[in-house]
Protein backbone atom coordinates (compact mmCIF):
# COMPACT_ATOMS: atom_id res chain seq x y z
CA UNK A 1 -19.92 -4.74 -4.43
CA UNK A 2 -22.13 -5.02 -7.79
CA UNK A 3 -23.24 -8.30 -7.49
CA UNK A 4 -23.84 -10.88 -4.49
CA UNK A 5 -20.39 -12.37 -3.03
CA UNK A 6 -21.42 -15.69 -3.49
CA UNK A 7 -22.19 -18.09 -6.85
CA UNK A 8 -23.60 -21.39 -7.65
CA UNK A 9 -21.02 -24.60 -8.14
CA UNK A 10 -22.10 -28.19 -9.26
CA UNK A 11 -19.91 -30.39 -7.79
CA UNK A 12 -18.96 -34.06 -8.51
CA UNK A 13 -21.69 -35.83 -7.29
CA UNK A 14 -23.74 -33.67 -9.55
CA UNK A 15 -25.26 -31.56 -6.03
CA UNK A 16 -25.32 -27.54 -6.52
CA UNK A 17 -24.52 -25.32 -3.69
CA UNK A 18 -24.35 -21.61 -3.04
CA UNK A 19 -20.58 -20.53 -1.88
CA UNK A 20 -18.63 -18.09 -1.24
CA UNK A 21 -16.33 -15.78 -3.36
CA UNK A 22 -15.78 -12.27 -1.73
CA UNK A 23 -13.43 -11.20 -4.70
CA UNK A 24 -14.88 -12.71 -7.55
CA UNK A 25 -15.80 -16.53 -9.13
CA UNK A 26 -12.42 -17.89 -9.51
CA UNK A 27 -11.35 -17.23 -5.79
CA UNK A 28 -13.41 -19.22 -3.49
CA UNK A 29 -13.55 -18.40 0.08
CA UNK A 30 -12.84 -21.04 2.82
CA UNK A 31 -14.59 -21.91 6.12
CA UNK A 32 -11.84 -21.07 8.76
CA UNK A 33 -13.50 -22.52 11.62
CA UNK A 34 -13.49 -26.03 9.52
CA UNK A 35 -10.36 -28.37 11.41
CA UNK A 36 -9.54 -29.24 7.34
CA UNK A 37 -9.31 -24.90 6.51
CA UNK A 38 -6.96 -24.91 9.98
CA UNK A 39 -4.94 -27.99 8.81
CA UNK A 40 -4.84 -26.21 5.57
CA UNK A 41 -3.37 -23.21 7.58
CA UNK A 42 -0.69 -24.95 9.80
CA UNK A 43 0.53 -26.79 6.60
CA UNK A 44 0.85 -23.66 4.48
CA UNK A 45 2.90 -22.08 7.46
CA UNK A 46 5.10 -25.32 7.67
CA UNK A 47 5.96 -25.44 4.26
CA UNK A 48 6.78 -21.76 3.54
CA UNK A 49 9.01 -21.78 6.84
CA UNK A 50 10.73 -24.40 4.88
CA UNK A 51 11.71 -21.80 2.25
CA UNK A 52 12.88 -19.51 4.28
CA UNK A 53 9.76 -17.23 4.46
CA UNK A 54 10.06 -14.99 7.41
CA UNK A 55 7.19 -12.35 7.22
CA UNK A 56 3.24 -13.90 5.84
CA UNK A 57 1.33 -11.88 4.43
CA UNK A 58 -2.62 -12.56 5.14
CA UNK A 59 -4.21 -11.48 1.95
CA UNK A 60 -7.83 -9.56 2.57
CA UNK A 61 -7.58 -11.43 6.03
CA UNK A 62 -10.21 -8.70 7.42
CA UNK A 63 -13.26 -10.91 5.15
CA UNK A 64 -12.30 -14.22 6.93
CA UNK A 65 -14.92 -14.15 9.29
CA UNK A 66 -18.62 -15.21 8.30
CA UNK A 67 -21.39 -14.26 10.81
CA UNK A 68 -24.98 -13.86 10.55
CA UNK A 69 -26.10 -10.37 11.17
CA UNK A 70 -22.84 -8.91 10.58
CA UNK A 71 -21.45 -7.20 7.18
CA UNK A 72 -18.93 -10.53 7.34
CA UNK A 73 -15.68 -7.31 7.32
CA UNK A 74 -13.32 -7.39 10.70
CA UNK A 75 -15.83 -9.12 12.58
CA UNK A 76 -14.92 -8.97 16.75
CA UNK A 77 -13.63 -11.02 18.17
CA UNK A 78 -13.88 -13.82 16.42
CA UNK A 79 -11.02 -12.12 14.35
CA UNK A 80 -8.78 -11.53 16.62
CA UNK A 81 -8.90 -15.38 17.60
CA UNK A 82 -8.07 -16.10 14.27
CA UNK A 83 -5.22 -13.57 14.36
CA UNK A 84 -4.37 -15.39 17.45
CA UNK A 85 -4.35 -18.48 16.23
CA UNK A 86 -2.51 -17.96 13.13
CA UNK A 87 0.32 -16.43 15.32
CA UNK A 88 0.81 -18.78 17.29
CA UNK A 89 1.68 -21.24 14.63
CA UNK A 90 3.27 -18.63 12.57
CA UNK A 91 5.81 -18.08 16.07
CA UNK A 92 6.60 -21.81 15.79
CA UNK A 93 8.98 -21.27 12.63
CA UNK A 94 9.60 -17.57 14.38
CA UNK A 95 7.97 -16.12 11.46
CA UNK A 96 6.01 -12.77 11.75
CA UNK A 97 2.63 -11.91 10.03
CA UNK A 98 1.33 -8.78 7.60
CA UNK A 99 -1.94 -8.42 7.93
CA UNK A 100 -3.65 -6.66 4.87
CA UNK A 101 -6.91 -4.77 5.03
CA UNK A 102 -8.10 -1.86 3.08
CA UNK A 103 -10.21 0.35 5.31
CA UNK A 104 -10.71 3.57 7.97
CA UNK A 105 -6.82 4.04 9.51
CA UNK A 106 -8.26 3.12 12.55
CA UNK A 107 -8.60 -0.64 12.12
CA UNK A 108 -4.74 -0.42 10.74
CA UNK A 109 -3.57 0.89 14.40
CA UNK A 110 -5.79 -1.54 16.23
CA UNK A 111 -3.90 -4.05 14.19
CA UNK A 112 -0.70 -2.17 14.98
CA UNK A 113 -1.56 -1.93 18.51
CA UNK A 114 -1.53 -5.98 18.92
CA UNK A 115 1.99 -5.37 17.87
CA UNK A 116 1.52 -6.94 13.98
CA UNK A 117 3.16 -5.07 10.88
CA UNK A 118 0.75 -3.09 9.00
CA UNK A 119 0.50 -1.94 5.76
CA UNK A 120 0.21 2.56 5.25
CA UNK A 121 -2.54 2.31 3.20
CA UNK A 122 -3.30 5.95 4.05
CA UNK A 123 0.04 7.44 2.83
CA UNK A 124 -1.30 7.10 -1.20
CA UNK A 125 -3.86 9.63 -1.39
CA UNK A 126 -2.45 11.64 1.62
CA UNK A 127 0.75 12.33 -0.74
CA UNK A 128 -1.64 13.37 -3.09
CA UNK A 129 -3.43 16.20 -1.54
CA UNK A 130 -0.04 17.43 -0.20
CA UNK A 131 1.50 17.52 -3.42
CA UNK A 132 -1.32 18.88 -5.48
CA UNK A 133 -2.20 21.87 -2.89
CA UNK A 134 1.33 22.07 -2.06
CA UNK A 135 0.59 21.83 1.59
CA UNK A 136 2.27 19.87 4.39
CA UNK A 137 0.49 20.02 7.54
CA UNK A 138 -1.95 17.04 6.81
CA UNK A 139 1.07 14.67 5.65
CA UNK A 140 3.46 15.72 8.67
CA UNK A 141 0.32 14.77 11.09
CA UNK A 142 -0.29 11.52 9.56
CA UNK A 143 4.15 10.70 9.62
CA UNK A 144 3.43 11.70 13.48
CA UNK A 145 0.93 9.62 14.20
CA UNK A 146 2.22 6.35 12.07
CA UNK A 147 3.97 3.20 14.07
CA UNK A 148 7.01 2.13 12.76
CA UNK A 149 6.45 -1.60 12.45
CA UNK A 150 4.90 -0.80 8.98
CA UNK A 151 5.18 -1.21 5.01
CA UNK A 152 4.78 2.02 3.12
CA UNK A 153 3.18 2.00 0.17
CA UNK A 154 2.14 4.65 -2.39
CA UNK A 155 1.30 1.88 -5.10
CA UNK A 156 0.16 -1.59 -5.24
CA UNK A 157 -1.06 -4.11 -7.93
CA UNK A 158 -4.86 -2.63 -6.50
CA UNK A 159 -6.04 0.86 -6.93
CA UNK A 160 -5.71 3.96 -5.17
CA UNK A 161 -7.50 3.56 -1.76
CA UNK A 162 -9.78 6.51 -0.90
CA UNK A 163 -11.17 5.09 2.40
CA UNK A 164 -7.62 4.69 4.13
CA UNK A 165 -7.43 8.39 3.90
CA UNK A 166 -10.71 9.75 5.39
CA UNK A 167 -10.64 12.01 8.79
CA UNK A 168 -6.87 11.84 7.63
CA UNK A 169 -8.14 14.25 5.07
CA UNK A 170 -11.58 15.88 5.18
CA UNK A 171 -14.40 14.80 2.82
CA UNK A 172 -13.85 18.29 1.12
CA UNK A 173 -10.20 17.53 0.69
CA UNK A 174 -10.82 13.75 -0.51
CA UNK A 175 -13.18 15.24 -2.81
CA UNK A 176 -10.44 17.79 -4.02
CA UNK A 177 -7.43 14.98 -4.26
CA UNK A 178 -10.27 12.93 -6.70
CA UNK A 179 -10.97 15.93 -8.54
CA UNK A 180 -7.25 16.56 -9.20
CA UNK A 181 -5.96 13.35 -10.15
CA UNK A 182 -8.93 13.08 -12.85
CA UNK A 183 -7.89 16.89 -13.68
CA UNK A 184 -3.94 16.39 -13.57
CA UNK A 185 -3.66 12.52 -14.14
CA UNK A 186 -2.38 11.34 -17.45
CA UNK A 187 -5.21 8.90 -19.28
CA UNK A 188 -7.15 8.86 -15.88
CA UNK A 189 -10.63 8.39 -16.25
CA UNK A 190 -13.54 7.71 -13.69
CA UNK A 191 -14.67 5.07 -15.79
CA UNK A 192 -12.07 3.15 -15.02
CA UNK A 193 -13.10 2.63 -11.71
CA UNK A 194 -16.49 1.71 -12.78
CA UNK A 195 -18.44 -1.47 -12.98
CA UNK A 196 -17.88 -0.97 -16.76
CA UNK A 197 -14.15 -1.86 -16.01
CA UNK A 198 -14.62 -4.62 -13.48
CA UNK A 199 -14.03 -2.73 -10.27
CA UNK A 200 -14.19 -4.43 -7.30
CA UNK A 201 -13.75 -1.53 -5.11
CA UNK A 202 -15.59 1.64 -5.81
CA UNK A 203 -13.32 3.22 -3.07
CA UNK A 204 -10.33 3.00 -5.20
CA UNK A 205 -9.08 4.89 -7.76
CA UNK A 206 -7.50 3.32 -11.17
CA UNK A 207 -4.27 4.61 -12.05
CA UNK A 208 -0.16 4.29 -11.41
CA UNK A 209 1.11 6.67 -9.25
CA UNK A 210 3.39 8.56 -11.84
CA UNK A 211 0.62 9.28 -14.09
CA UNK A 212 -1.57 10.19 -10.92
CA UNK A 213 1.15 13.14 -10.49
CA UNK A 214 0.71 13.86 -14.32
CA UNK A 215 3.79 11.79 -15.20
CA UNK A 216 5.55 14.51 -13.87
CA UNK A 217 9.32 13.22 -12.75
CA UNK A 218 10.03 16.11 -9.82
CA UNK A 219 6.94 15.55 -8.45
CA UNK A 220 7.00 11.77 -8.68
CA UNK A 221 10.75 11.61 -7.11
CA UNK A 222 9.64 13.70 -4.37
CA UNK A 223 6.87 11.34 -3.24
CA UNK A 224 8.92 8.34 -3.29
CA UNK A 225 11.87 10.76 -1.36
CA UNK A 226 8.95 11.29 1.58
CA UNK A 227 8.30 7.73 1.20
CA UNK A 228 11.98 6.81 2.12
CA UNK A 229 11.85 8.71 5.12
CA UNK A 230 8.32 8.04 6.10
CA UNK A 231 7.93 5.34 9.79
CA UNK A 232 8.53 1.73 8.59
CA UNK A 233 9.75 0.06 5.36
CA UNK A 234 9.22 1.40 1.92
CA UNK A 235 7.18 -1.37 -0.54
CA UNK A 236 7.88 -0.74 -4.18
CA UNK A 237 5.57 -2.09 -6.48
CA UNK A 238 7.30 -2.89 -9.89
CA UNK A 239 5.62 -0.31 -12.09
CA UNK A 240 6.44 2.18 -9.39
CA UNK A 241 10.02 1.27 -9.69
CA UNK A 242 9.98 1.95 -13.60
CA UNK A 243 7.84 5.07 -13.13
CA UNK A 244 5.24 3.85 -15.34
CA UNK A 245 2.61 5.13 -17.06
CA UNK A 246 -0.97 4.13 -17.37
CA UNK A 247 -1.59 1.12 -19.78
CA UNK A 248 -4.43 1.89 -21.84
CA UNK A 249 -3.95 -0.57 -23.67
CA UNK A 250 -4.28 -3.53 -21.48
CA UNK A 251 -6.74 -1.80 -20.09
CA UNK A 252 -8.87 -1.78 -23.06
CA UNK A 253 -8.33 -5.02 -24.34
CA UNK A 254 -9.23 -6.64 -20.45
CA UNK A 255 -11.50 -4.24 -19.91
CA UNK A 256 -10.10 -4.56 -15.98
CA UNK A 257 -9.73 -1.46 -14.51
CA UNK A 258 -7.04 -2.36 -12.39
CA UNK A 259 -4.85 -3.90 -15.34
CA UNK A 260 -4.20 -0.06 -16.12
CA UNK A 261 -1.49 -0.29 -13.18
CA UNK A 262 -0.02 -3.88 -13.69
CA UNK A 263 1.92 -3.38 -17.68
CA UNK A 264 3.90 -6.72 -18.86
CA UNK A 265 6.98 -5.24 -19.84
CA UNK A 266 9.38 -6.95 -21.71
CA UNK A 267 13.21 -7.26 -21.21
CA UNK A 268 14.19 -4.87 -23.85
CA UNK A 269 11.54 -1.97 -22.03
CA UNK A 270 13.05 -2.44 -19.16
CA UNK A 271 16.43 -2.28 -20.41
CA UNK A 272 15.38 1.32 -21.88
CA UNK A 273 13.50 2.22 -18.70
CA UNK A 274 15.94 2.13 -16.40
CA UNK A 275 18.11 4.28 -18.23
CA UNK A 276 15.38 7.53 -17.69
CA UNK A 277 16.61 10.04 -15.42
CA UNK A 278 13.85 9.51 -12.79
CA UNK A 279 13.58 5.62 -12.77
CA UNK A 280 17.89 6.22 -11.80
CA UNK A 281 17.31 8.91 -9.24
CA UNK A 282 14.40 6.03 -7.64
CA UNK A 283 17.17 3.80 -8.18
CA UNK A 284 20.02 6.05 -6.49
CA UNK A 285 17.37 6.66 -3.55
CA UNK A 286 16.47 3.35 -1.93
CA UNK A 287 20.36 2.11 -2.62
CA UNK A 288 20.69 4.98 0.38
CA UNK A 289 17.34 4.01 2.24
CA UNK A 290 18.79 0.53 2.31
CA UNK A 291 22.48 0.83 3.46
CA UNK A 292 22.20 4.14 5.81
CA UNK A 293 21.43 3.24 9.40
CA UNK A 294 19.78 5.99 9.83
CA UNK A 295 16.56 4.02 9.05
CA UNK A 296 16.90 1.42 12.14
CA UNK A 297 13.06 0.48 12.97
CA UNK A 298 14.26 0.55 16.63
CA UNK A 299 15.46 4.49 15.84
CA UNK A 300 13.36 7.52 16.47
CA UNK A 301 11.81 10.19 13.43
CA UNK A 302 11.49 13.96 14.12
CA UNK A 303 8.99 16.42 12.08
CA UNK A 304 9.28 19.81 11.67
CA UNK A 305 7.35 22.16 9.06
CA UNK A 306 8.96 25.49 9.23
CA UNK A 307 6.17 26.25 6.69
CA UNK A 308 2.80 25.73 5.50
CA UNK A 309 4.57 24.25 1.91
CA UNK A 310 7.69 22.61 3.74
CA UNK A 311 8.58 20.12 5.81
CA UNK A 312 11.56 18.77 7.63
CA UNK A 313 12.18 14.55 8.17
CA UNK A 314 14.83 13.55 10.60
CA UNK A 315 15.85 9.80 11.08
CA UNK A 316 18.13 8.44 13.88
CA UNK A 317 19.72 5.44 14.25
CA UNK A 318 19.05 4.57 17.91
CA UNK A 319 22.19 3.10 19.21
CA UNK A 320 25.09 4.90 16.90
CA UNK A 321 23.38 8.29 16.24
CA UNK A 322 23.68 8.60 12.27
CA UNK A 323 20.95 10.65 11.14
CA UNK A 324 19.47 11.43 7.57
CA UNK A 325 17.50 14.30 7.07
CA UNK A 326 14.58 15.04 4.28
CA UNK A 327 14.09 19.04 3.22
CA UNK A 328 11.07 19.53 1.21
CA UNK A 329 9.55 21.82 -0.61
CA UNK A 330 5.95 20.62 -1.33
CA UNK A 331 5.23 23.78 -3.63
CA UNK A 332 8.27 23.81 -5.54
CA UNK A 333 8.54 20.13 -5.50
CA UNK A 334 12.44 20.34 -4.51
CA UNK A 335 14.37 18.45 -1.71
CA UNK A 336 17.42 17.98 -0.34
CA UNK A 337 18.97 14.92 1.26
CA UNK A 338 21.70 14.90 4.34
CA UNK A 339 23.64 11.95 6.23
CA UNK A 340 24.85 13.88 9.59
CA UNK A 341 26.60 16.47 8.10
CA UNK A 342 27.18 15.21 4.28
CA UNK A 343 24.93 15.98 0.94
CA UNK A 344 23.31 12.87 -0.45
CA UNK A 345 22.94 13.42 -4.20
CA UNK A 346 20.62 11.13 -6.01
């Protein structure tokens, strides 16, 4: 962080205290050990089992914990008790939980291994290396070694997370995928992930995904395609979705490096967006990822790389044997797509 997690509040009774705010002034953190911060909890669970939420998703969860001597980040246990706790309630309304957390893989399969969804933080900058050096056998590892009980991400509304990735990729090859995506990426600039811009995580990169790749349309498709087929359930954030470009422009005038990824588009761009060839292909694709049942979480995946630039994706449905298959070439940037023995065109 640049500055102290913490700020100075007058409050009513004209008394000044020092409290927390992890993420910045205008999000104040709570005291979860506090009964009033648990009530808090059980009544926020209640009320969004009333409208028919079925999966919670526990923002920065991994910064909950406050405890002397300790960086206050995925303290143990005491985090796991909260995890616990939160559960337990959440299994009440049977509701299951997401929890989020930016850092080394490992912590996302200890999570996984408590059997909670997880988010593939990793996948990002792991697509990256593969498709700028055209090389597979770092991505087909990580699909390997991924659970399925997972959402798959490439973008969110945050930055490009470097830390996910490392001992996934070496420090030489992180250090390559940054170099690239300020070489190849459209309007990317390290700046942007600067204090100058805001940035509240110097291990993320500023940008959208498309203009990561250059803004170029094969090579975008392709890494939502590997997405698709990729362990768990594909998240699409909604400039991903309308392949967008970086937004200089609201990035300038907020001077918020992350406000290059989140554009306000209007009804009439969208209306023209979704009419470009790559933004229908996107379109085309998860209308297959999300009527085959190929992609039953229950199922089982298969990877093959007959080469060092290619790589093979087989999903099976586990009870009625449909299967899709993903053919890519990560040099060429082609694909093709197969249910059992039929040509899926997209």
């Amino acid at each position: 962080r640049f500055k102290a997690p913490f700020q100075e509040v007058e409050f009513a009774d004209g008394e000044t205290e020092l409290v927390w705010n992890t993420f910045g002034e205008e999000q104040i953190d709570l005291d979860v050990t506090a009964e009033v911060t648990k009530e808090f909890i059980r009544q926020t669970i209640k009320n969004m089992a009333a409208h028919g939420c079925s999966i919670l998703r526990l923002d920065a969860f991994a910064y909950a914990i406050k405890k002397l001597d300790t960086n206050d980040f995925f303290v143990e246990p005491e985090i796991w008790d909260l995890l616990d706790e939160v559960k337990a309630e959440a299994a009440k309304y049977d509701m299951e939980l997401l929890p989020e957390i930016h850092e080394h893989y490992s912590i996302q399969m200890k999570i996984a291994n408590h059997d909670y969804y997880i988010y593939d933080f990793a996948l990002p900058m792991v697509m990256l290396y593969s498709l700028y050096s055209g090389r597979v056998e770092r991505l087909a590892k990580w699909l390997e070694m991924s659970p399925m009980k997972q959402f798959t991400t490439l973008d969110t509304h945050d930055g490009i997370g470097v830390v996910d990735a490392r001992d996934l990729l070496t420090d030489e090859e992180l250090d390559y995928t940054s170099a690239e995506l300020y070489k190849i990426g459209a309007n990317v600039k390290k700046i942007y992930s600067s204090e100058k811009y805001n940035n509240l995580d110097i291990y993320q990169i500023n940008s959208t995904y498309y203009s990561a790749l250059g803004d170029d349309d094969k090579s975008y498709l392709l890494a939502r395609v590997i997405q698709c087929f990729a362990p768990g359930i594909p998240q699409i954030y909604y400039v991903g979705l309308l392949a967008g470009k970086n937004d200089i422009d609201l990035l300038e005038e907020t001077k918020e490096g992350r406000n290059i990824n989140r554009h306000y588009y209007t009804i009439d761009e969208i209306k023209n967006e979704v009419k470009r060839p790559v933004v229908k292909a996107l379109c085309n694709l998860l209308r297959f990822r999300n009527t085959s049942e190929a992609f039953d979480l229950e199922g089982s995946i298969e990877i093959e790389t007959p080469s060092s630039n290619e790589i093979v994706i087989i999903r099976k449905n586990k009870t009625n044997k449909i299967t899709a298959t993903l053919k890519a070439n990560l040099s060429t940037k082609t694909f093709q797509i197969s249910e059992n023995e039929r040509n899926i065109l997209i």
